[in-house]
C-alpha atoms as a PDB file:
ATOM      1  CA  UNK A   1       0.000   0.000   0.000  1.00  0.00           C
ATOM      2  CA  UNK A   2       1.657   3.429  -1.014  1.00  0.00           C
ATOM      3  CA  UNK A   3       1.643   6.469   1.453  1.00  0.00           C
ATOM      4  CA  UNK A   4      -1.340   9.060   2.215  1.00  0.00           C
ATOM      5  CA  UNK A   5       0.136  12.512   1.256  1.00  0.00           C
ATOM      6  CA  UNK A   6      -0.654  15.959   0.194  1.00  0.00           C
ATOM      7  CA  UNK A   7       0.460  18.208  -2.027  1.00  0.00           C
ATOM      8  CA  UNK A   8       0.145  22.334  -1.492  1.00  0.00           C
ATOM      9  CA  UNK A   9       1.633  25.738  -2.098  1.00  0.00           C
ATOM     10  CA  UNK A  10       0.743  28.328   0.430  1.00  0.00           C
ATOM     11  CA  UNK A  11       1.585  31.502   1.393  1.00  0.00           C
ATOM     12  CA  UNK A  12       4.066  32.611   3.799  1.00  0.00           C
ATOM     13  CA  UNK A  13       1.375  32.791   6.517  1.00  0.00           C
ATOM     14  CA  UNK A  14       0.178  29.416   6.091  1.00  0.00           C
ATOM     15  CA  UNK A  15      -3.056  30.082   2.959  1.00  0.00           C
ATOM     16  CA  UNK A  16      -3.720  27.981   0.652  1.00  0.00           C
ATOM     17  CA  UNK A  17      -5.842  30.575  -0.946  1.00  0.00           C
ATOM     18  CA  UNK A  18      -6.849  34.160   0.194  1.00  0.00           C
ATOM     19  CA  UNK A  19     -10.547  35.391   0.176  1.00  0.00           C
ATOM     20  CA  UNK A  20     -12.823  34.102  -1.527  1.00  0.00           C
ATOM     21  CA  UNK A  21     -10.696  31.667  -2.981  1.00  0.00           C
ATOM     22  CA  UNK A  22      -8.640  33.601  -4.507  1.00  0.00           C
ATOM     23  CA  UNK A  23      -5.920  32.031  -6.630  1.00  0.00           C
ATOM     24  CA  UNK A  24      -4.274  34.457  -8.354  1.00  0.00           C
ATOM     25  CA  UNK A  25      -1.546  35.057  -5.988  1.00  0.00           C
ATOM     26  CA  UNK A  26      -0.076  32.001  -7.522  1.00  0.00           C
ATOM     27  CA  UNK A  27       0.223  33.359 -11.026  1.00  0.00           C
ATOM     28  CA  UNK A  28       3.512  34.845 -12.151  1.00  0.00           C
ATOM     29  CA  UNK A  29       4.108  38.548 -10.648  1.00  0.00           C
ATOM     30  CA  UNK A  30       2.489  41.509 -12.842  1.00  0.00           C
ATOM     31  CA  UNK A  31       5.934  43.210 -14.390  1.00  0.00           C
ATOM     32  CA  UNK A  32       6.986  45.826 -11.797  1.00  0.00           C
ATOM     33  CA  UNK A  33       6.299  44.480  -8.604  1.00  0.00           C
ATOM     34  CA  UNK A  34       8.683  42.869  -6.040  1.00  0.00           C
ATOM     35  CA  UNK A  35      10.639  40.098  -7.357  1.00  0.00           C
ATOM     36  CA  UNK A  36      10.021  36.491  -6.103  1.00  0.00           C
ATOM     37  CA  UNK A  37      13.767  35.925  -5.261  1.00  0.00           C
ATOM     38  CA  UNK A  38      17.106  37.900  -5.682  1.00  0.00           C
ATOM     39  CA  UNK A  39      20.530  36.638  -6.153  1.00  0.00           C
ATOM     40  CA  UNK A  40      21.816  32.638  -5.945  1.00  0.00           C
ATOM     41  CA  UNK A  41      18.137  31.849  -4.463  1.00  0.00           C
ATOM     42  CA  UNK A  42      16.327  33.333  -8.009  1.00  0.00           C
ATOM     43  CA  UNK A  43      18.737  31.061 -10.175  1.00  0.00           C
ATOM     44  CA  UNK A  44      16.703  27.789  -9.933  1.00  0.00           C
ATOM     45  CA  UNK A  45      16.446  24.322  -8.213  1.00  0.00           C
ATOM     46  CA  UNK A  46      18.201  23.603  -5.901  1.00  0.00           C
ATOM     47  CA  UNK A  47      18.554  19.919  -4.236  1.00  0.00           C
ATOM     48  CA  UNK A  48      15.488  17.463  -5.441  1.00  0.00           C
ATOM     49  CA  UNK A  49      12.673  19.435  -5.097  1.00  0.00           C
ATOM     50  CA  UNK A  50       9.503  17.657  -6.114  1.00  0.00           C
ATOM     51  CA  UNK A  51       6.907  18.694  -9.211  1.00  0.00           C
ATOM     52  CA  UNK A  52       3.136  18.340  -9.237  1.00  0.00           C
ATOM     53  CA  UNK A  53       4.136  16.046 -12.405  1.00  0.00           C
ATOM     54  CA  UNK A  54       6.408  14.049 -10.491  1.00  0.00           C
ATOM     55  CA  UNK A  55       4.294  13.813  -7.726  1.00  0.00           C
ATOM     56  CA  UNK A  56       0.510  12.813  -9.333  1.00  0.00           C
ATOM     57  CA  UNK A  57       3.122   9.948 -11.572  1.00  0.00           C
ATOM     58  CA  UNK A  58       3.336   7.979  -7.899  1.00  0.00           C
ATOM     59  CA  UNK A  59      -0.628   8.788  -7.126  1.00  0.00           C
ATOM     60  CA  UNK A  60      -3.237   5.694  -7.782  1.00  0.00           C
ATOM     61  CA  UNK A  61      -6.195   7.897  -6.461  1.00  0.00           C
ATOM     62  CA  UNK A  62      -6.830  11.799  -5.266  1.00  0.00           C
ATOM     63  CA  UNK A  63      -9.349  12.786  -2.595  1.00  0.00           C
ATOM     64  CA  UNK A  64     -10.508  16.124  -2.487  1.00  0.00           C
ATOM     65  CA  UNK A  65     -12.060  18.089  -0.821  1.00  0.00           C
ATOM     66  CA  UNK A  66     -15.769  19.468  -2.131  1.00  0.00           C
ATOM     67  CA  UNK A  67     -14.900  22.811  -2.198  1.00  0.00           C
ATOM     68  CA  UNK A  68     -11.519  22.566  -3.648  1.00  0.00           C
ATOM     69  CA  UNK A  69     -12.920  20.266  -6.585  1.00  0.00           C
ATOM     70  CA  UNK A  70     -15.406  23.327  -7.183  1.00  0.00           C
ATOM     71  CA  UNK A  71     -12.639  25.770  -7.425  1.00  0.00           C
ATOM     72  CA  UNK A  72     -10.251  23.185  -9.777  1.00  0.00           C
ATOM     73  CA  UNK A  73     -13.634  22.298 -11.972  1.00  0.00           C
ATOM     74  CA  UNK A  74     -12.916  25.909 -13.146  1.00  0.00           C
ATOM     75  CA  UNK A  75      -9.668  25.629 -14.231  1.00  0.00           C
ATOM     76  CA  UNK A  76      -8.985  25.905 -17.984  1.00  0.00           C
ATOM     77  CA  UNK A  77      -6.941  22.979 -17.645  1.00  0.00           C
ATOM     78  CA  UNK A  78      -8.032  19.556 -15.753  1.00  0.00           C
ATOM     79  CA  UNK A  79      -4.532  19.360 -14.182  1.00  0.00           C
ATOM     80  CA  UNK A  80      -5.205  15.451 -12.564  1.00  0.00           C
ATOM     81  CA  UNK A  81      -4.729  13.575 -16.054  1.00  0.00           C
ATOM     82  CA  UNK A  82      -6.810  10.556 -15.512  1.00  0.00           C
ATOM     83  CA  UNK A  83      -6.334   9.670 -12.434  1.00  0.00           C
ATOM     84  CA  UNK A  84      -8.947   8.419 -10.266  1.00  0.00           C
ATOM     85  CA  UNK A  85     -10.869  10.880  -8.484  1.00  0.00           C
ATOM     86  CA  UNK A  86     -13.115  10.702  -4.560  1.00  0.00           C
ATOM     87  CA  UNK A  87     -14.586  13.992  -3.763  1.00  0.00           C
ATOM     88  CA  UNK A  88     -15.966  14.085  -0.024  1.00  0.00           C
ATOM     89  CA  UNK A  89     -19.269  15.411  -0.339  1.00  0.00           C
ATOM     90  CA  UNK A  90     -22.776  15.119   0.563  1.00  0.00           C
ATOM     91  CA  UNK A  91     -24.369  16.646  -2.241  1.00  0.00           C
ATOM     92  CA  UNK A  92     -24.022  15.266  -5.765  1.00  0.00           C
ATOM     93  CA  UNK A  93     -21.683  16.154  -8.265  1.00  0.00           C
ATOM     94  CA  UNK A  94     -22.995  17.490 -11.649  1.00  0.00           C
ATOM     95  CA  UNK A  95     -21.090  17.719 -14.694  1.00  0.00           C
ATOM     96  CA  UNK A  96     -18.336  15.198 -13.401  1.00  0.00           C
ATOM     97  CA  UNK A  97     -15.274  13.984 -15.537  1.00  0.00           C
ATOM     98  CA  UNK A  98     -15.048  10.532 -15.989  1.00  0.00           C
ATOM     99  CA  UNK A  99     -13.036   8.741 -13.105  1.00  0.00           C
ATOM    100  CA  UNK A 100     -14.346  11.584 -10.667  1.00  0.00           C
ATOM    101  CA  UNK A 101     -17.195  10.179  -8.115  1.00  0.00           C
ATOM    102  CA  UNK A 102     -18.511  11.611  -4.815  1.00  0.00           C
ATOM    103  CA  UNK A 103     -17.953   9.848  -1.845  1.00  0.00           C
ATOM    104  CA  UNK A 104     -19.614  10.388   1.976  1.00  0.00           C
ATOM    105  CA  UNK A 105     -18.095   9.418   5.108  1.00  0.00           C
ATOM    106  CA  UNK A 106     -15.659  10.326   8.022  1.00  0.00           C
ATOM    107  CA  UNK A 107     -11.926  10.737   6.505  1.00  0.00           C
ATOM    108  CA  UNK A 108     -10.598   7.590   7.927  1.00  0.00           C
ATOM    109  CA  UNK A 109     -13.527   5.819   5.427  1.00  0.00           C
ATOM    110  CA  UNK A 110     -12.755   8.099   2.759  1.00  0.00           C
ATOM    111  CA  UNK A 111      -8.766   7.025   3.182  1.00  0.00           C
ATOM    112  CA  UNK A 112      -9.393   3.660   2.765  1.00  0.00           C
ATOM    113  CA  UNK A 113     -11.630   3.935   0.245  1.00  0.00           C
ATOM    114  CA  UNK A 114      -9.085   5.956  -1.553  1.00  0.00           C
ATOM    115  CA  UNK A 115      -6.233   3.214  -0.381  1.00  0.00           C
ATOM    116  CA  UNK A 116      -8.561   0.180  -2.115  1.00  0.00           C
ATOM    117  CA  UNK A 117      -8.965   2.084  -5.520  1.00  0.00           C
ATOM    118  CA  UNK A 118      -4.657   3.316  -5.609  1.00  0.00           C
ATOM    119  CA  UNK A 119      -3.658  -0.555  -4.700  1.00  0.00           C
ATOM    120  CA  UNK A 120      -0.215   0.121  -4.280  1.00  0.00           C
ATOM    121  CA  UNK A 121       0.304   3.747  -5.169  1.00  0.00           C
ATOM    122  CA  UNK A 122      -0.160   6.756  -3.119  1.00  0.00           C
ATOM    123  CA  UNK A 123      -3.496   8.491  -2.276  1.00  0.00           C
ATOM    124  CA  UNK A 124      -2.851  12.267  -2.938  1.00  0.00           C
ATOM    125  CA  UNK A 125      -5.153  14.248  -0.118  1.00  0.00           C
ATOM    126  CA  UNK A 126      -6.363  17.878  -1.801  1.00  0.00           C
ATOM    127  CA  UNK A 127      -8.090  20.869  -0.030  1.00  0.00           C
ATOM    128  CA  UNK A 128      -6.905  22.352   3.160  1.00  0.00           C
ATOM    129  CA  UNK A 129     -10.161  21.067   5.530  1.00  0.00           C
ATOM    130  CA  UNK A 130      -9.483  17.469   3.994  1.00  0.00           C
ATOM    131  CA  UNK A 131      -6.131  17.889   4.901  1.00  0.00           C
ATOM    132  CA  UNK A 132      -6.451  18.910   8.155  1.00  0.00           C
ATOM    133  CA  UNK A 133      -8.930  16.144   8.771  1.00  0.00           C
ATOM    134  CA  UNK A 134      -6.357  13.548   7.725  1.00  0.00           C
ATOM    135  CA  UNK A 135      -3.756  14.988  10.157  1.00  0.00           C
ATOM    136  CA  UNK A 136      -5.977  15.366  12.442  1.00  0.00           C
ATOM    137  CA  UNK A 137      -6.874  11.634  12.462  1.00  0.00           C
ATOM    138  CA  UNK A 138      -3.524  10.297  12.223  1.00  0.00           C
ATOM    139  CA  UNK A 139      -4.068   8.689   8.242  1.00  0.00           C
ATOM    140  CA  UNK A 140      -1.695  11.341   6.617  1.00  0.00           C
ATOM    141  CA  UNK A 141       1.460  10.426   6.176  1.00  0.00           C
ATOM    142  CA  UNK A 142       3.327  12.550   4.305  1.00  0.00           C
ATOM    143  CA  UNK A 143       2.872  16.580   3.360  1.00  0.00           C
ATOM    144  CA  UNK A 144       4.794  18.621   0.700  1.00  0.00           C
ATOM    145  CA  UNK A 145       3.988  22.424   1.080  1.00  0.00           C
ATOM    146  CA  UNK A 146       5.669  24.787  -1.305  1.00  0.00           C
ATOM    147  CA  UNK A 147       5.756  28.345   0.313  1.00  0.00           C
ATOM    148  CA  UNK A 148       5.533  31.017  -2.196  1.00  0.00           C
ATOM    149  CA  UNK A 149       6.752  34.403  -0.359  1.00  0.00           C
ATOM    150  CA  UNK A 150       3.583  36.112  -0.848  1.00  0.00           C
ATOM    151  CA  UNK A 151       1.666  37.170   2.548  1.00  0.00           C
ATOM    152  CA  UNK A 152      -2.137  37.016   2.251  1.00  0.00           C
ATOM    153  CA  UNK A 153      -3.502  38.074   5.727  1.00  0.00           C
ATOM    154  CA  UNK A 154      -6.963  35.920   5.207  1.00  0.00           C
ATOM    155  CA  UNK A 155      -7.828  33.042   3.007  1.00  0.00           C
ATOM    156  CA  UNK A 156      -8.364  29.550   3.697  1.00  0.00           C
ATOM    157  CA  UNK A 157      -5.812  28.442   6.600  1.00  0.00           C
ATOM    158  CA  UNK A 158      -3.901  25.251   5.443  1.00  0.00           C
ATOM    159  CA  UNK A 159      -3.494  23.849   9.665  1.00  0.00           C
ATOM    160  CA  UNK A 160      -5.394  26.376  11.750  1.00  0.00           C
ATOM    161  CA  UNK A 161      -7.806  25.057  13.461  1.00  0.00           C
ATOM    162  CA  UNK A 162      -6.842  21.724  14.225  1.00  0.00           C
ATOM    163  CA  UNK A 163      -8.575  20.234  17.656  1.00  0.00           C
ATOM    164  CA  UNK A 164      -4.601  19.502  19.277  1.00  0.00           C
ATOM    165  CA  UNK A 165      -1.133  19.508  18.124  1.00  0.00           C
ATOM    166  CA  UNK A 166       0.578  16.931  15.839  1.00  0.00           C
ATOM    167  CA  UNK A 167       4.294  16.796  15.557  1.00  0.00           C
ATOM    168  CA  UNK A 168       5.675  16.634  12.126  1.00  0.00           C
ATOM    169  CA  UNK A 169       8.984  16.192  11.102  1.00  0.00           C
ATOM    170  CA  UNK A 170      11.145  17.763   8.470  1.00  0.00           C
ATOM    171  CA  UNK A 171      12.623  15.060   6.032  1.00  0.00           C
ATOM    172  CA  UNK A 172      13.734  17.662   3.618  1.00  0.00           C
ATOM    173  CA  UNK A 173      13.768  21.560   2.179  1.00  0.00           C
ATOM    174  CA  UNK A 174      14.797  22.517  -0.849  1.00  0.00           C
ATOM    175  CA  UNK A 175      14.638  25.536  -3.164  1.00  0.00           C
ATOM    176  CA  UNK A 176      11.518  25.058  -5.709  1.00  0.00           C
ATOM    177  CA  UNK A 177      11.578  26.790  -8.478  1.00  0.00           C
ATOM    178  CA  UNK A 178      12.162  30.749  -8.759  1.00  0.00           C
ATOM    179  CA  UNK A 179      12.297  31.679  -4.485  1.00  0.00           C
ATOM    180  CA  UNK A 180       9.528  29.093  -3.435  1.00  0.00           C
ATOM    181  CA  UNK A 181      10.926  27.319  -0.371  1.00  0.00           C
ATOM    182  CA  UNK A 182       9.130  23.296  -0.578  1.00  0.00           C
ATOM    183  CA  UNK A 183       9.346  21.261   2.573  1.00  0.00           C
ATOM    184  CA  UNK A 184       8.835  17.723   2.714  1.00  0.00           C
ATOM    185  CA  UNK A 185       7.282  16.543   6.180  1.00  0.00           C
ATOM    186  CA  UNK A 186       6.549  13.012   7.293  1.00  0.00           C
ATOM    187  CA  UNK A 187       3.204  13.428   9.483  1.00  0.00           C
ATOM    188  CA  UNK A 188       3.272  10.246  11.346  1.00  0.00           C
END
């Protein structure tokens, strides 16, 4: 069985996406503003940081979060390929893709259900409250967060809000890209 993990840029104080979800911090800087990095830290990669590419290749099924499969079912681009899709939700989905179901239940159900239809690969978590529900609970085992340094001030809180504290710990950090800082925890 492969390893429960999740995948997420956020801001500098902890969003994964500012009010009313909000994306557009992510997008490239508007010509004039503040750069992203200066100096050796703007020149590129550093160490073996890890791609959204790379990282859906090792994922047998994604569950998501209702909201966040809202906000992605705009996208111009459908940026999951097709792979296997649960979204937690009570309500039903309209206008699915094919591969994409709904799926009810508290998030260790929704894990294993996730864990049956990946077999052996990894079950990518998406969407900050499905997340946190999977920390919470002790099923997540892994979390990449790529910090872009961008500060929001409100949005949709990656961790707050958890019930107690969970101890992660830091298997790596490496430079991502143009300034983004990605850190690779192991959650249990």
């Amino acid at each position: 069985m492969g390893r429960v993990r999740a995948y997420l840029a956020m801001s500098l104080d902890g969003f994964v996406a500012g009010e009313r979800d909000d994306l557009s911090w992510l997008d490239p800087r508007a010509a004039g503003a503040a750069p992203v990095a200066v100096g050796p830290w703007s020149e590129g990669p550093d160490g073996d940081p890890l791609g959204f590419d790379d990282f859906l290749a090792g994922v047998g099924c994604i569950l998501m979060g209702r909201r966040t499969f809202d906000i992605v079912t705009s996208f111009a681009d459908w940026p999951y390929g097709d792979t296997p899709m649960l979204v937690a939700t009570h309500r039903p989905l309209t206008g699915s893709r094919a591969g994409v179901s709904a799926a009810a239940g508290g998030i260790e159900a929704l894990v294993a259900s996730a864990q049956a239809t990946a077999g052996d690969a990894d079950v990518y978590v998406d969407g900050a409250a499905t997340v946190r529900s999977a920390l919470a609970a002790g099923v997540l085992d892994h979390l990449v967060a790529t910090m872009v340094p961008t500060v929001l001030g409100r949005g949709t809180s990656l961790l707050a809000g958890l019930s107690e504290r969970r101890e992660l710990t830091v298997e790596k950090v490496a430079r991502f890209g143009e300034g983004f800082i990605q850190v690779h925890l192991a959650a249990r």
